[in-house]
PDB file of N, CA and C in Angstrom:
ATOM      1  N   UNK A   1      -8.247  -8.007 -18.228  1.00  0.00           N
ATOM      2  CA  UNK A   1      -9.627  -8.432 -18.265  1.00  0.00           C
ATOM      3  C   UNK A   1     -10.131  -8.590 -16.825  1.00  0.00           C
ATOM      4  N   UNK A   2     -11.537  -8.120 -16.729  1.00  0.00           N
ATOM      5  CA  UNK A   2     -12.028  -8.221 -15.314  1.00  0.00           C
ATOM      6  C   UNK A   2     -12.664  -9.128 -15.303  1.00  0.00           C
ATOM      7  N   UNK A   3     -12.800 -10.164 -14.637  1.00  0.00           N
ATOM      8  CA  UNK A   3     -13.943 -11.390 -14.719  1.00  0.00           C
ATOM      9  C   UNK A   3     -14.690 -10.988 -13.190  1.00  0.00           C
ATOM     10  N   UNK A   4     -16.052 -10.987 -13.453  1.00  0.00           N
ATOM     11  CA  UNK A   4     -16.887 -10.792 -12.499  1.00  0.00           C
ATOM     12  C   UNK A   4     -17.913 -11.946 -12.726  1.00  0.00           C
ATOM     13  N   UNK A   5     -18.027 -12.746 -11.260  1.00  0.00           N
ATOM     14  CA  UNK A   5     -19.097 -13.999 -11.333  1.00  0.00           C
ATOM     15  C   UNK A   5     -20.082 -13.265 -10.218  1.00  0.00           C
ATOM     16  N   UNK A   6     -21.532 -13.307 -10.841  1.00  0.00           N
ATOM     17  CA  UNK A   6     -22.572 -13.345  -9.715  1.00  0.00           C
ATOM     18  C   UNK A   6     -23.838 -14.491 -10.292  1.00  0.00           C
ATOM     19  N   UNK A   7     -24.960 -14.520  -9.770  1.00  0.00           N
ATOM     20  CA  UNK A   7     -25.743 -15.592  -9.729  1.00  0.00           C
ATOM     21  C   UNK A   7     -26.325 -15.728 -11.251  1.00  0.00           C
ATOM     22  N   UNK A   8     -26.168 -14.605 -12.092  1.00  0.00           N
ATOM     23  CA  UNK A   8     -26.282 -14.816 -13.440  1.00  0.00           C
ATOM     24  C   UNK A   8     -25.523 -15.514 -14.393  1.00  0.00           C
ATOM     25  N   UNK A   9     -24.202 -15.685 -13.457  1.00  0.00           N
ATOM     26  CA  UNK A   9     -23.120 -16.338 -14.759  1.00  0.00           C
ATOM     27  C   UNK A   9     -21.849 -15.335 -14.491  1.00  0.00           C
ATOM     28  N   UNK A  10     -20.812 -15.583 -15.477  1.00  0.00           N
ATOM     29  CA  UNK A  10     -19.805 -14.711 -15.478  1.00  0.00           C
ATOM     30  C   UNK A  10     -19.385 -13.871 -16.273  1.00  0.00           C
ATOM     31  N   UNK A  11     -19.279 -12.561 -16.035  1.00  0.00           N
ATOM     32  CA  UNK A  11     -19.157 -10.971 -16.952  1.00  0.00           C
ATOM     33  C   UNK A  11     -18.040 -11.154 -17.001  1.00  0.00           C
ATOM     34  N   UNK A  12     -17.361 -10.989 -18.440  1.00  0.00           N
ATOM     35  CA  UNK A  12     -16.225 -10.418 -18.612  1.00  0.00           C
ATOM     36  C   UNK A  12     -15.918  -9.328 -19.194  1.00  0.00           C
ATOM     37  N   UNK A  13     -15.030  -7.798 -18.474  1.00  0.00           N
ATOM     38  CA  UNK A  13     -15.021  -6.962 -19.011  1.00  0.00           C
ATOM     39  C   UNK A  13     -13.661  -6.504 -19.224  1.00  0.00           C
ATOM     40  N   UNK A  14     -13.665  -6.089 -20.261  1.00  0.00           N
ATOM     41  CA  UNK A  14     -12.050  -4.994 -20.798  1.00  0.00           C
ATOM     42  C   UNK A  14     -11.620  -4.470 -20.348  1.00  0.00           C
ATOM     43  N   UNK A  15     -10.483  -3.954 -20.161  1.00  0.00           N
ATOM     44  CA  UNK A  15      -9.820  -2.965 -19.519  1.00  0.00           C
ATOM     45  C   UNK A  15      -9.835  -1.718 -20.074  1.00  0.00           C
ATOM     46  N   UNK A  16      -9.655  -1.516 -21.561  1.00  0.00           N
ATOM     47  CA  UNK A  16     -10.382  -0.407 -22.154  1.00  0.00           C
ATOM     48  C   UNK A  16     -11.496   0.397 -21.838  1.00  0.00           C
ATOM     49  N   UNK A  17     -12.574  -0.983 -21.567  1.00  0.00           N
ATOM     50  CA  UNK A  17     -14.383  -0.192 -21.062  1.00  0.00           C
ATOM     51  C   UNK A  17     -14.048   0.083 -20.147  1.00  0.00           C
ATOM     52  N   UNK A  18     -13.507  -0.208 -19.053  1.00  0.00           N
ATOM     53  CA  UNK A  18     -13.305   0.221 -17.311  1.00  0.00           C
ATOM     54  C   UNK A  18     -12.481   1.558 -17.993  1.00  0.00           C
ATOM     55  N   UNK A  19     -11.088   1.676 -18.637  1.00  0.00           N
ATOM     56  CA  UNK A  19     -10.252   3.314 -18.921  1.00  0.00           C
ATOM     57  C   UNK A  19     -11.395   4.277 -19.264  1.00  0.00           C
ATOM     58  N   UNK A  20     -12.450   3.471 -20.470  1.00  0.00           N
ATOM     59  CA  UNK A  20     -13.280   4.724 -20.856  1.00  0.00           C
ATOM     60  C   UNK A  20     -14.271   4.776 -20.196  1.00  0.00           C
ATOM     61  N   UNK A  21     -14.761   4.035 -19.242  1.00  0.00           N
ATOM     62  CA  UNK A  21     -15.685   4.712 -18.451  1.00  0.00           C
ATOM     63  C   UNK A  21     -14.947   5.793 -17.429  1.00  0.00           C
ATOM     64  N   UNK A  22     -14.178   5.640 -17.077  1.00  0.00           N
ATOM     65  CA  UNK A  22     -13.357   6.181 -16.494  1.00  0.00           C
ATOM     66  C   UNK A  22     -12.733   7.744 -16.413  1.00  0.00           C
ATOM     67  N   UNK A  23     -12.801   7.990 -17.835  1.00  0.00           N
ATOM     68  CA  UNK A  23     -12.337   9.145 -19.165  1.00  0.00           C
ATOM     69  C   UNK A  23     -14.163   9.653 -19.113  1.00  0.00           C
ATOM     70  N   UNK A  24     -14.969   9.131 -19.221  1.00  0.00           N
ATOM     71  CA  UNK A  24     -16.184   9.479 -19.447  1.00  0.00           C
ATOM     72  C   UNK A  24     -16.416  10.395 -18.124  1.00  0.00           C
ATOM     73  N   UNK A  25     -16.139   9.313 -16.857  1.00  0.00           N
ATOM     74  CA  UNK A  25     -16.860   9.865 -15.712  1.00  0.00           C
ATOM     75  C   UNK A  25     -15.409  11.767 -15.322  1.00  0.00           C
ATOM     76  N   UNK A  26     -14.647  11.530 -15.928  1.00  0.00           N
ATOM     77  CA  UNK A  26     -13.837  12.293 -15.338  1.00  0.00           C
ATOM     78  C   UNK A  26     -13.893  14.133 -16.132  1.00  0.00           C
ATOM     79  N   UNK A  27     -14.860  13.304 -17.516  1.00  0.00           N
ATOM     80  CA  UNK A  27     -14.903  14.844 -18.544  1.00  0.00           C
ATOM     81  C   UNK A  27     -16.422  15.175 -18.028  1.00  0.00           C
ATOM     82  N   UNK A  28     -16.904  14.678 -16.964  1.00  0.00           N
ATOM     83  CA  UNK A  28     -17.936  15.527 -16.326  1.00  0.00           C
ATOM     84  C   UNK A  28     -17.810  16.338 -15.248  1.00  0.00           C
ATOM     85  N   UNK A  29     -16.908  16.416 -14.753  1.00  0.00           N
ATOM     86  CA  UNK A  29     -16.170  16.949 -13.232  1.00  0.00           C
ATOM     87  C   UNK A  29     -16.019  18.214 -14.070  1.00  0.00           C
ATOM     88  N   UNK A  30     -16.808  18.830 -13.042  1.00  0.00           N
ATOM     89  CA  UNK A  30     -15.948  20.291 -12.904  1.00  0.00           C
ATOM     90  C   UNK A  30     -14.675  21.043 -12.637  1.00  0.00           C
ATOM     91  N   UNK A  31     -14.067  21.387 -13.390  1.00  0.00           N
ATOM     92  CA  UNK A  31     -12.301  21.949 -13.040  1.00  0.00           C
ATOM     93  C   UNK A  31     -11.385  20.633 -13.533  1.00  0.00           C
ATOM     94  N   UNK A  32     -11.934  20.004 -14.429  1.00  0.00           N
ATOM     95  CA  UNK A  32     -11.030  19.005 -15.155  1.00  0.00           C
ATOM     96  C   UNK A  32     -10.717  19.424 -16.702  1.00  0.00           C
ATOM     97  N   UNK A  33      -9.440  20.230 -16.461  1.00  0.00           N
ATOM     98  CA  UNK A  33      -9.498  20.628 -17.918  1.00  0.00           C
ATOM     99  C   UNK A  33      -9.325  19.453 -18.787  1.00  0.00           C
ATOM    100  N   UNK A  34      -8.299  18.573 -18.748  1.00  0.00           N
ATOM    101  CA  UNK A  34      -8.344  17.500 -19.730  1.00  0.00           C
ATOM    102  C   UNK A  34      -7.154  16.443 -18.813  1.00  0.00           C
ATOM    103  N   UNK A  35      -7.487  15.470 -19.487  1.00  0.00           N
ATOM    104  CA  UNK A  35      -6.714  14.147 -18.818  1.00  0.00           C
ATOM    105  C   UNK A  35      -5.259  13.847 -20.094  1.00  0.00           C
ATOM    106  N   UNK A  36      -4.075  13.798 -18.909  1.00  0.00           N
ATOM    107  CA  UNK A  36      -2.883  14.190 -19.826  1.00  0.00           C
ATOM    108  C   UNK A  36      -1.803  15.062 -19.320  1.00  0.00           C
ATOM    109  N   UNK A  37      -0.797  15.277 -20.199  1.00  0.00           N
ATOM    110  CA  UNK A  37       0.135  15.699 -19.860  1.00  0.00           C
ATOM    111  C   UNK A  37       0.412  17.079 -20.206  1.00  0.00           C
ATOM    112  N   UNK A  38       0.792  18.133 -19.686  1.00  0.00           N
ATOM    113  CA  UNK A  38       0.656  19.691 -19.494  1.00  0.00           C
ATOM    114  C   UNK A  38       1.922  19.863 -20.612  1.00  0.00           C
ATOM    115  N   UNK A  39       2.739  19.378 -20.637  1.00  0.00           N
ATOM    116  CA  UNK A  39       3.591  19.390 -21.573  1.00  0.00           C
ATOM    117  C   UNK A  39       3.562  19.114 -23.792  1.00  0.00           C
ATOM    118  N   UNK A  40       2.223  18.409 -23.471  1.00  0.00           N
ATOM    119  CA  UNK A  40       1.899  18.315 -24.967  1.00  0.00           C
ATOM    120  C   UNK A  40       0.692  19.002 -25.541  1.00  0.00           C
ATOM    121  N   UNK A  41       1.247  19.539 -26.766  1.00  0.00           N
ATOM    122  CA  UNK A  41       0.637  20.512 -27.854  1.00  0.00           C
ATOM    123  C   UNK A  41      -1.330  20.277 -27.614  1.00  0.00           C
ATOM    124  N   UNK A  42      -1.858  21.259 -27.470  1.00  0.00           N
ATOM    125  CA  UNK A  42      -3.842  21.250 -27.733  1.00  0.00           C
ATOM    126  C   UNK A  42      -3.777  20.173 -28.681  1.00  0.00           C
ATOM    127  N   UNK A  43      -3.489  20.916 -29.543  1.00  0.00           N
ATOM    128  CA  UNK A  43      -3.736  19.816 -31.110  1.00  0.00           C
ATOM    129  C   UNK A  43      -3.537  18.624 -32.021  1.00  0.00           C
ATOM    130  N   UNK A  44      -2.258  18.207 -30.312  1.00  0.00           N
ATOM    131  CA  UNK A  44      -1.416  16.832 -30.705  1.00  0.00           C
ATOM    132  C   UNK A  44      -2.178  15.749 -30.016  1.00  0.00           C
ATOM    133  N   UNK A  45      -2.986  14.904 -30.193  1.00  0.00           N
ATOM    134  CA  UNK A  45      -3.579  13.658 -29.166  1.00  0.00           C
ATOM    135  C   UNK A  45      -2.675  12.830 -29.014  1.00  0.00           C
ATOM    136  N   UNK A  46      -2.408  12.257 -27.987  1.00  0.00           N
ATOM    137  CA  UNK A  46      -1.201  11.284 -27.801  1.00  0.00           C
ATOM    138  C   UNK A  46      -1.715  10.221 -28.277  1.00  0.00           C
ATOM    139  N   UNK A  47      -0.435   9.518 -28.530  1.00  0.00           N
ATOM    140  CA  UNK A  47      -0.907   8.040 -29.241  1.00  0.00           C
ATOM    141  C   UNK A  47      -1.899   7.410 -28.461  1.00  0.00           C
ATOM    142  N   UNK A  48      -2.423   6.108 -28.748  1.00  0.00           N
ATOM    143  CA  UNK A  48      -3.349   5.481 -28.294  1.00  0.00           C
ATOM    144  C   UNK A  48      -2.178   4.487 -26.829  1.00  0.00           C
ATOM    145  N   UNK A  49      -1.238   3.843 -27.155  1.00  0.00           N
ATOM    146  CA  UNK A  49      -0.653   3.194 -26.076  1.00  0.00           C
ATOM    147  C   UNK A  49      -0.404   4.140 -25.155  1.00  0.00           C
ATOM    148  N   UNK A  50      -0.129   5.516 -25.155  1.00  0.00           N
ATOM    149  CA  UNK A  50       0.267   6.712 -24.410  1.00  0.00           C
ATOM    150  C   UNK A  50      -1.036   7.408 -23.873  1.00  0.00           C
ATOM    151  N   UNK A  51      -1.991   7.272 -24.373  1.00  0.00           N
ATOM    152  CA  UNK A  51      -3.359   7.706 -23.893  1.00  0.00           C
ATOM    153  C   UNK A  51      -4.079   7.036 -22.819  1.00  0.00           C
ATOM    154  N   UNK A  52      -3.755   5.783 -23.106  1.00  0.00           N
ATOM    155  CA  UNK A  52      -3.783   4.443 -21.896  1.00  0.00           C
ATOM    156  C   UNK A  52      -3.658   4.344 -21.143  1.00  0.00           C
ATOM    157  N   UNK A  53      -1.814   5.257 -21.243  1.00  0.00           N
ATOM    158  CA  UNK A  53      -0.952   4.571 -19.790  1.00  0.00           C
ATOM    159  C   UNK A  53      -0.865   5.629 -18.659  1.00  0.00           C
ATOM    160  N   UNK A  54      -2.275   6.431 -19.356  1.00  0.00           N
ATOM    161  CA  UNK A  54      -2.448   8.211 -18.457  1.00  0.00           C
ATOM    162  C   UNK A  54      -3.480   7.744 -17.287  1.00  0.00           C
ATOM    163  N   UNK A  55      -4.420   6.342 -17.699  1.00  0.00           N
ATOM    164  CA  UNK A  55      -5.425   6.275 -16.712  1.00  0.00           C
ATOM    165  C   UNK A  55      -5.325   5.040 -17.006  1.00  0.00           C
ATOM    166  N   UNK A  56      -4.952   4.265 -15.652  1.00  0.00           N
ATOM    167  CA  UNK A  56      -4.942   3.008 -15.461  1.00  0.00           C
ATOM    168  C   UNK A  56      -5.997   2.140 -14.516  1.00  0.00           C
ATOM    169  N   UNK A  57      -6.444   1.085 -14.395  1.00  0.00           N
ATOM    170  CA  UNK A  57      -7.254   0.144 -13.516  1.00  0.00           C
ATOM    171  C   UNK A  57      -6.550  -0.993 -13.384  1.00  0.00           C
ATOM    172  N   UNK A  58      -6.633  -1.159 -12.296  1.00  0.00           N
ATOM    173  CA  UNK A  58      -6.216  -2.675 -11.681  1.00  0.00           C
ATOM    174  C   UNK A  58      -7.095  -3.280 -10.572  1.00  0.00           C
ATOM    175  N   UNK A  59      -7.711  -4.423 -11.546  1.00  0.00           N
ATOM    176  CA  UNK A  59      -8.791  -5.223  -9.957  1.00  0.00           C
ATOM    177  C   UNK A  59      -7.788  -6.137  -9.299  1.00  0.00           C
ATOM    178  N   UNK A  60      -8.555  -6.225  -7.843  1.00  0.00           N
ATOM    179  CA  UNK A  60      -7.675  -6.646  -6.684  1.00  0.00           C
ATOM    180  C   UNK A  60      -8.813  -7.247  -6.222  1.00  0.00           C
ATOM    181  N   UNK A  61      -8.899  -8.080  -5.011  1.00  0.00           N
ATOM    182  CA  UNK A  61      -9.704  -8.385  -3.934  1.00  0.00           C
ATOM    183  C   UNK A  61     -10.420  -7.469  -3.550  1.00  0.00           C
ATOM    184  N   UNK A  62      -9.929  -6.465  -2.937  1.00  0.00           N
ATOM    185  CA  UNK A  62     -10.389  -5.212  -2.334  1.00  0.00           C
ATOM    186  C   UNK A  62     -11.641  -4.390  -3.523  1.00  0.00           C
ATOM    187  N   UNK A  63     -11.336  -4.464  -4.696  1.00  0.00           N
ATOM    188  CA  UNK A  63     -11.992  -3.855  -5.266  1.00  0.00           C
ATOM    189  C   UNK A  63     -10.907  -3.113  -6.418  1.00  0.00           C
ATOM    190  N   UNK A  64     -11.405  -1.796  -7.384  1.00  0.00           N
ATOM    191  CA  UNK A  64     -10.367  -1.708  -8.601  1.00  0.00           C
ATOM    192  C   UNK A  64      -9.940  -0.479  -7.650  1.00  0.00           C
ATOM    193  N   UNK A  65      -8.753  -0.242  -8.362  1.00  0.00           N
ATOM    194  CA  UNK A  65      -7.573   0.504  -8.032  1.00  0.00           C
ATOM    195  C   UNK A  65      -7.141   1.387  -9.442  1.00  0.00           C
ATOM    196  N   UNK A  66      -7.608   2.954  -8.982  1.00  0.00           N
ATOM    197  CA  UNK A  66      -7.394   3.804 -10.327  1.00  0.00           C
ATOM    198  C   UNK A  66      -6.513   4.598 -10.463  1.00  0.00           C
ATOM    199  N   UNK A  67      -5.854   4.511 -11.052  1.00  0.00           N
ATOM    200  CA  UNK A  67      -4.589   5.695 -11.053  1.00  0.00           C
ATOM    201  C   UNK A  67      -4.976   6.918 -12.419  1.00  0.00           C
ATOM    202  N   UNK A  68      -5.065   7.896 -12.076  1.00  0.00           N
ATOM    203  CA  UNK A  68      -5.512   8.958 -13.407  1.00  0.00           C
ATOM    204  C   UNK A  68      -4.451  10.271 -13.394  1.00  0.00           C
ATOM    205  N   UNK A  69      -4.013  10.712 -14.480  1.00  0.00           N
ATOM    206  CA  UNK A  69      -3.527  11.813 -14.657  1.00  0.00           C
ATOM    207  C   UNK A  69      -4.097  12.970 -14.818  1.00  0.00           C
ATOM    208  N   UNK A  70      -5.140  14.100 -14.473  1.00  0.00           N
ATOM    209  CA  UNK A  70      -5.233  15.177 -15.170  1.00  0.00           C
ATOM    210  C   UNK A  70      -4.836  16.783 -15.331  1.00  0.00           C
ATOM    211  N   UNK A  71      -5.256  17.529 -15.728  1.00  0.00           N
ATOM    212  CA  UNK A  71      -4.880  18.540 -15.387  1.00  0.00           C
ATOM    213  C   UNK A  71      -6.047  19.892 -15.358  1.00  0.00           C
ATOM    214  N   UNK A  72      -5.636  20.923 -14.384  1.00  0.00           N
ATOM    215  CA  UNK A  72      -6.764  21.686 -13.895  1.00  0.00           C
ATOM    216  C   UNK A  72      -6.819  23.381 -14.289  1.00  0.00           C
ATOM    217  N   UNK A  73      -7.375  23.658 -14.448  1.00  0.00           N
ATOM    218  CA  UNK A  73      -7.222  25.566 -15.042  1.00  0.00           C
ATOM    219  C   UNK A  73      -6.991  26.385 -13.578  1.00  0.00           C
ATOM    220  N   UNK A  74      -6.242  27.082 -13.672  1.00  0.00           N
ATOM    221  CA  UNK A  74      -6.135  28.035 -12.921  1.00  0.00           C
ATOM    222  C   UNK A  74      -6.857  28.815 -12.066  1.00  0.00           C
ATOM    223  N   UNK A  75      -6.713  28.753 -10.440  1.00  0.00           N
ATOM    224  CA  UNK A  75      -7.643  29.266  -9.559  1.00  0.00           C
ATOM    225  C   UNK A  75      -9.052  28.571  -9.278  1.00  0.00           C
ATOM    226  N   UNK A  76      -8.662  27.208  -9.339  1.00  0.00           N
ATOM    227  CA  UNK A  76      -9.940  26.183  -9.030  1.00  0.00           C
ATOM    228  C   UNK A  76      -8.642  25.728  -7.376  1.00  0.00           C
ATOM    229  N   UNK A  77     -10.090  25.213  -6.754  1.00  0.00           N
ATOM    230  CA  UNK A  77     -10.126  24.344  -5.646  1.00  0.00           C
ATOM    231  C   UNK A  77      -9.683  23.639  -6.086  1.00  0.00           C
ATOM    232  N   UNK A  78      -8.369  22.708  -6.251  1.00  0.00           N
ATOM    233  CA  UNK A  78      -7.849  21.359  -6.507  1.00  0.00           C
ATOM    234  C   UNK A  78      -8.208  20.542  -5.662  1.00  0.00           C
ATOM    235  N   UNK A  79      -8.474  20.619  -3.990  1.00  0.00           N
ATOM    236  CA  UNK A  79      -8.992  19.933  -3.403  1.00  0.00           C
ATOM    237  C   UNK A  79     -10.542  19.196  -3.320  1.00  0.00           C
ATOM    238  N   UNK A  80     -11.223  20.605  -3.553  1.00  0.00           N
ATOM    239  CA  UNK A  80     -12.496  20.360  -4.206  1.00  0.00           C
ATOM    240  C   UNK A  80     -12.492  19.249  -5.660  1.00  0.00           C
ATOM    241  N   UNK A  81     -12.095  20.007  -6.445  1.00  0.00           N
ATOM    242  CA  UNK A  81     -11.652  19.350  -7.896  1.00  0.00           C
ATOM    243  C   UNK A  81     -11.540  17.589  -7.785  1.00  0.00           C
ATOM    244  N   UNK A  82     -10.268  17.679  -6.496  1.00  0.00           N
ATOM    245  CA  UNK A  82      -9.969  15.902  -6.813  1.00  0.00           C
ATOM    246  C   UNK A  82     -11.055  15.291  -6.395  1.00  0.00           C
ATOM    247  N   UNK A  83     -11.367  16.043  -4.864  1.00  0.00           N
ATOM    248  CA  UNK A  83     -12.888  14.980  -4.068  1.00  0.00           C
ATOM    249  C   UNK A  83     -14.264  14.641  -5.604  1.00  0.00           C
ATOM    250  N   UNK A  84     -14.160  15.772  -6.174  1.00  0.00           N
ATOM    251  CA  UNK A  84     -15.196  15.673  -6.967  1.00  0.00           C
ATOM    252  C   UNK A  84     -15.283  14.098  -8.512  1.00  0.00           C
ATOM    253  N   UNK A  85     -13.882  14.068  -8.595  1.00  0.00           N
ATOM    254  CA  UNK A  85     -13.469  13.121  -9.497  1.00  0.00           C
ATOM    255  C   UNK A  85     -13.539  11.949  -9.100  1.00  0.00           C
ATOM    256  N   UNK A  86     -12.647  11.713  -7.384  1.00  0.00           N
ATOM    257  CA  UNK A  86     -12.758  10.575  -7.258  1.00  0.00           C
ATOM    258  C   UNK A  86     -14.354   9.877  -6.638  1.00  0.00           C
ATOM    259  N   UNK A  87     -14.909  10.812  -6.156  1.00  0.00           N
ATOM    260  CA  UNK A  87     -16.884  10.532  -5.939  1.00  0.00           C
ATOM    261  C   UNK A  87     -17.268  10.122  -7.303  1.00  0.00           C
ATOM    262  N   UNK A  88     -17.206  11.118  -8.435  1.00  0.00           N
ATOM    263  CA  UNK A  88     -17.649  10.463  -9.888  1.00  0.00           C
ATOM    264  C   UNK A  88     -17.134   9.264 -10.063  1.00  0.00           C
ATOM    265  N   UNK A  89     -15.905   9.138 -10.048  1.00  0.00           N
ATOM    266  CA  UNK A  89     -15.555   7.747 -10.501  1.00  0.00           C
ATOM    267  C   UNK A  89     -15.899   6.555  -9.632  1.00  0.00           C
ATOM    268  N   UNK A  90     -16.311   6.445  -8.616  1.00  0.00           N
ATOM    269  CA  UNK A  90     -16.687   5.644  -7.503  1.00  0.00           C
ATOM    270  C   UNK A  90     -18.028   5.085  -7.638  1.00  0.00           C
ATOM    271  N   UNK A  91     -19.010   6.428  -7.901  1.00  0.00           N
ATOM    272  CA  UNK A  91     -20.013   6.214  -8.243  1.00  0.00           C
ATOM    273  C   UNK A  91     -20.238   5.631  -9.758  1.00  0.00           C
ATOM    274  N   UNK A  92     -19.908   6.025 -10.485  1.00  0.00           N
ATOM    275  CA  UNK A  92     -20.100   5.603 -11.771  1.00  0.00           C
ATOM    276  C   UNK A  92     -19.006   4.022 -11.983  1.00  0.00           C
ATOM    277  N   UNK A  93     -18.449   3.601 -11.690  1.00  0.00           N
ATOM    278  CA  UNK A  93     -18.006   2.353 -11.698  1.00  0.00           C
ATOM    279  C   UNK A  93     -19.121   1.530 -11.197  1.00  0.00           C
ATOM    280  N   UNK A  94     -19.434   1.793  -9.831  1.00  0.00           N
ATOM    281  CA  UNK A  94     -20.710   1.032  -9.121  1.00  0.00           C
ATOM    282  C   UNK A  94     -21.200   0.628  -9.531  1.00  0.00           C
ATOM    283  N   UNK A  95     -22.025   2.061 -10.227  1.00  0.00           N
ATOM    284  CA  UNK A  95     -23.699   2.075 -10.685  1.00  0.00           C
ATOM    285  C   UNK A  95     -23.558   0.905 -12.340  1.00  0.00           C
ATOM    286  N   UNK A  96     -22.389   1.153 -12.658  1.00  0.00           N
ATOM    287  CA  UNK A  96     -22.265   0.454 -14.694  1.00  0.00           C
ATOM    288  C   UNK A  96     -22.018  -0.761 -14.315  1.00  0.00           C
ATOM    289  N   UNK A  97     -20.892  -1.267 -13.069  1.00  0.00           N
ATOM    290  CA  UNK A  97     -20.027  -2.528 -13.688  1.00  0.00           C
ATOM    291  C   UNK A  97     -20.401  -3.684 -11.964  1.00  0.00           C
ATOM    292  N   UNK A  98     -20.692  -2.455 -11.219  1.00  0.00           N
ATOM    293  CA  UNK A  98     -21.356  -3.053 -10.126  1.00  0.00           C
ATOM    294  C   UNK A  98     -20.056  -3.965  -8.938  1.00  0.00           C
ATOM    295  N   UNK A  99     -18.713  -3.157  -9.141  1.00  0.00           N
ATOM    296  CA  UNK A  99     -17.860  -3.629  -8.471  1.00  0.00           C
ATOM    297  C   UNK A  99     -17.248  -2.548  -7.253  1.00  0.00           C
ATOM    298  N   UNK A 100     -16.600  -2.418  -6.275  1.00  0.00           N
ATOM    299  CA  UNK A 100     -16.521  -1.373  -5.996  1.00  0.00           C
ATOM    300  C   UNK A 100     -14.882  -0.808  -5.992  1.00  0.00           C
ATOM    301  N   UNK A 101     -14.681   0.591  -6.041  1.00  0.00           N
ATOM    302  CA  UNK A 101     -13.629   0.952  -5.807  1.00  0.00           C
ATOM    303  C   UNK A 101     -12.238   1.103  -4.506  1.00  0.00           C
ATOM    304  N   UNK A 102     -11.598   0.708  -4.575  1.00  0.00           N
ATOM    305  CA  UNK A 102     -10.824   0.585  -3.315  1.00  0.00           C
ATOM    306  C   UNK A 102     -10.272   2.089  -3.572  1.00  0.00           C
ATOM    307  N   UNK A 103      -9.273   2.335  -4.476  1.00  0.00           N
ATOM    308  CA  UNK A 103      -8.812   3.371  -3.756  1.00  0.00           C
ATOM    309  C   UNK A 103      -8.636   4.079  -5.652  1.00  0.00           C
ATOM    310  N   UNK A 104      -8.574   5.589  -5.449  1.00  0.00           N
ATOM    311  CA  UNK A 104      -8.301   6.172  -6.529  1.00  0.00           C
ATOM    312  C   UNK A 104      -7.575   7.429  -6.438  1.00  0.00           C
ATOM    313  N   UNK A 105      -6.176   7.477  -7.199  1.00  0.00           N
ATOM    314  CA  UNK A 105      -4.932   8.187  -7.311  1.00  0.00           C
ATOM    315  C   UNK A 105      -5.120   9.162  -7.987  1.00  0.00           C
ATOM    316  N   UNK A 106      -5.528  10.558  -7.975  1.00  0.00           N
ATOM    317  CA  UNK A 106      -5.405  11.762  -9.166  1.00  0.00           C
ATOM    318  C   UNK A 106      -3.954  12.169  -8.893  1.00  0.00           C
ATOM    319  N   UNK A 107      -3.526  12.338 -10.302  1.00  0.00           N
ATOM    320  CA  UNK A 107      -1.913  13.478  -9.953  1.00  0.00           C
ATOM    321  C   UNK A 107      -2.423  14.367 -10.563  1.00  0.00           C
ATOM    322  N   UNK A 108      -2.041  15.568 -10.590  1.00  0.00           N
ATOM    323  CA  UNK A 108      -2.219  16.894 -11.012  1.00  0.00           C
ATOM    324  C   UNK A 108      -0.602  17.192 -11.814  1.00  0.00           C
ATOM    325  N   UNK A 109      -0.693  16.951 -12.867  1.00  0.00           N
ATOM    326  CA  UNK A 109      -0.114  17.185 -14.256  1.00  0.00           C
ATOM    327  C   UNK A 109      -0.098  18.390 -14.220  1.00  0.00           C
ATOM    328  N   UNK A 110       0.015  19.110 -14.551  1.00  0.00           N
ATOM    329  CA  UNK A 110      -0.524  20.784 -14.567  1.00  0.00           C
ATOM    330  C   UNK A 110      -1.480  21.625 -14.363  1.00  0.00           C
ATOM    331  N   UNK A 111      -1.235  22.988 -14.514  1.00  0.00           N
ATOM    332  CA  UNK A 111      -2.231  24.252 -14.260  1.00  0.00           C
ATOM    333  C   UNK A 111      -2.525  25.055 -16.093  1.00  0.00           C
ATOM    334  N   UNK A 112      -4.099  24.973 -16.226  1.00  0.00           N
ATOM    335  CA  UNK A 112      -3.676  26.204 -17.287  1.00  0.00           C
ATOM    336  C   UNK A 112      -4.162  27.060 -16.886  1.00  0.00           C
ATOM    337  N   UNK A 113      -3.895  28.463 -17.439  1.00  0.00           N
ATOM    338  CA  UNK A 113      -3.954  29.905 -17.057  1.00  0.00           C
ATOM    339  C   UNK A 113      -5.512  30.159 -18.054  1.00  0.00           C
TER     340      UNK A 113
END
């Protein structure tokens, strides 16, 4: 749970809403084929505790701390690709929850063809 106090009182938010905003801001990026593991079936969705533990948040002092898994199609800029994810997610945390981001981790899970 994130507890955020400003002159209105105190917000408390989920860790879920922070994953799915998160999942939201990341299926708008260009060259993000899907968030996950390169190893499991199109048609299999991973469980829900396993879907979770692919994109994580942790608030700190500094601000939240994102760790994300995804994976990218073949013959994209990965460099491009990540800058582009971690700007979305930076920005879109901001602009919704109004906290800021310290630092954010993409791994690159795989390539599809």
């Amino acid at each position: 749970m994130i507890v955020i106090e400003n002159y209105l009182g105190v917000i408390e938010v989920s860790e879920a809403f922070v994953t799915n905003l998160i999942r939201m801001s990341v299926s708008e990026c260009f060259g993000v084929n899907r968030v996950g593991e390169p190893d499991q079936p199109e048609n299999q969705k991973p469980s829900k505790k396993k879907q979770m533990s692919l994109v994580t948040a942790q608030y700190t002092k500094a601000g939240l701390v994102v760790d994300l898994h995804i994976e990218v199609p073949y013959g994209v800029n990965i460099v491009e690709v990540v800058k582009s994810v971690k700007e979305k997610i930076r920005y879109n945390v901001k602009e919704t929850l109004d906290i800021p981001v310290s630092a954010v981790h993409v791994y690159i899970d795989g390539m599809r063809v």
